[in-house]
Protein backbone atom coordinates (compact mmCIF):
# COMPACT_ATOMS: atom_id res chain seq x y z
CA UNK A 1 -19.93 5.17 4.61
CA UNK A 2 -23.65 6.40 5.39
CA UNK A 3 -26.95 5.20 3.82
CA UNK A 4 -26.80 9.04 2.48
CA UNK A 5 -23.48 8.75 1.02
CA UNK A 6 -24.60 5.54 -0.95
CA UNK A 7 -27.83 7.16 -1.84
CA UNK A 8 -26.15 10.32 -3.43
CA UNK A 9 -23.42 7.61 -4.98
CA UNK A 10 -26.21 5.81 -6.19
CA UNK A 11 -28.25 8.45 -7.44
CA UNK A 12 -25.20 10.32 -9.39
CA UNK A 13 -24.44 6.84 -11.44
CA UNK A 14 -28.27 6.22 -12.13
CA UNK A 15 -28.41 9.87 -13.68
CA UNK A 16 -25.40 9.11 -16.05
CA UNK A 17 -26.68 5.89 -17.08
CA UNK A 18 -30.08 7.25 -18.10
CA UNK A 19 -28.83 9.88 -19.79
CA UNK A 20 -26.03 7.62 -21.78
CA UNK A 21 -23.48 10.11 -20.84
CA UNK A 22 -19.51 9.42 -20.63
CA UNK A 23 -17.94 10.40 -16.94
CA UNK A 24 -15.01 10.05 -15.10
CA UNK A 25 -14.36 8.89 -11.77
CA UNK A 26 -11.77 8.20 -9.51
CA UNK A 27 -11.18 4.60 -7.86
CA UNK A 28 -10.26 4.79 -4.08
CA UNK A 29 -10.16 1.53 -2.76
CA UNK A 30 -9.90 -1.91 -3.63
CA UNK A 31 -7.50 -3.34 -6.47
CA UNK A 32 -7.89 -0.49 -8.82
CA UNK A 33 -8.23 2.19 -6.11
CA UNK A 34 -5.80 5.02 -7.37
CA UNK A 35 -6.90 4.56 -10.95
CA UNK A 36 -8.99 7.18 -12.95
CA UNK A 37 -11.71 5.28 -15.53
CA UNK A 38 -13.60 6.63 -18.08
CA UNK A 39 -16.58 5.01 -19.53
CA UNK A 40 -20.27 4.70 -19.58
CA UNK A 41 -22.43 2.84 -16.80
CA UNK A 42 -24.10 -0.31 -17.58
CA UNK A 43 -26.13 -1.03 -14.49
CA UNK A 44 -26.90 0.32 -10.98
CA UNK A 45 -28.12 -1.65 -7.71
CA UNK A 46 -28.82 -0.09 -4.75
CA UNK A 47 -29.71 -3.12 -3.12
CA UNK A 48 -26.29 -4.17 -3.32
CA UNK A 49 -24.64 -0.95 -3.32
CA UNK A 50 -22.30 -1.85 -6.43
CA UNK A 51 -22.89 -0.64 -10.03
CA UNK A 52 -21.13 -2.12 -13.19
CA UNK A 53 -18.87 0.01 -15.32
CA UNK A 54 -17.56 -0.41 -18.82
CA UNK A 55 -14.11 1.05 -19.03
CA UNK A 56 -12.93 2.57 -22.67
CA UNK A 57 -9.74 0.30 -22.28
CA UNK A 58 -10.99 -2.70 -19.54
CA UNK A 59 -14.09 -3.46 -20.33
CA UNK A 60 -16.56 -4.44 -17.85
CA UNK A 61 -15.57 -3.83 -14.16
CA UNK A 62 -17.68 -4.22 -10.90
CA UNK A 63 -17.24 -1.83 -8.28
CA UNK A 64 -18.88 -0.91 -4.82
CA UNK A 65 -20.34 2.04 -4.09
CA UNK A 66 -17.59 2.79 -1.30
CA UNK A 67 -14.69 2.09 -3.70
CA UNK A 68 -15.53 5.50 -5.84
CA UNK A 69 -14.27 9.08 -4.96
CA UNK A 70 -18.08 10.42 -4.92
CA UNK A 71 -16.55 13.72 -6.01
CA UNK A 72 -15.04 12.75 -8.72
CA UNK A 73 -17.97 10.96 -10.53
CA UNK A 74 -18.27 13.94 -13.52
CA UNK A 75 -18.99 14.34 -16.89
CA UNK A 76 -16.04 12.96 -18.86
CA UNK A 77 -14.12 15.84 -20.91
CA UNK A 78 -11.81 15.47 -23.72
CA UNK A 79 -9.14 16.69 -23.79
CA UNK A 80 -9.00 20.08 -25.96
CA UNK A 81 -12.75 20.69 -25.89
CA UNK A 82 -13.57 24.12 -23.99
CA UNK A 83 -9.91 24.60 -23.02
């Protein structure tokens, strides 16, 4: 993964944590890659590339930059609103 590709990672989770919004993303590697999370994010580093995520049903989880599906960091939807 590119300095970029962190940067826009980076950038994306420091936008919903400012704003307190709920999103969605997708897990692609590590031991929860293939798992969808919804929650809110607690803190960002750049530094270390890793941001810490607090799961409606886990909790607090850890995660690297490079273990998230960039595309699918979005607002979280639920379900039955705007369908």
């Amino acid at each position: 993964m590119s300095d970029e590709q962190y940067e826009v990672i980076g950038r994306k989770l420091e936008f919903f944590k400012i704003n307190g919004k709920k999103i969605h993303i997708k897990i692609i590697d590590g031991g929860d890659a293939g798992y969808f999370r919804n929650g809110f994010v607690l803190d960002v580093s750049f530094t270390q590339k890793c941001f810490v995520f607090i799961d409606d049903k886990k909790g607090e989880l850890p995660y690297l930059f490079e273990e998230v599906d960039v595309d699918s960091i979005n607002l979280f939807r639920e379900k039955g609103m705007g369908e």
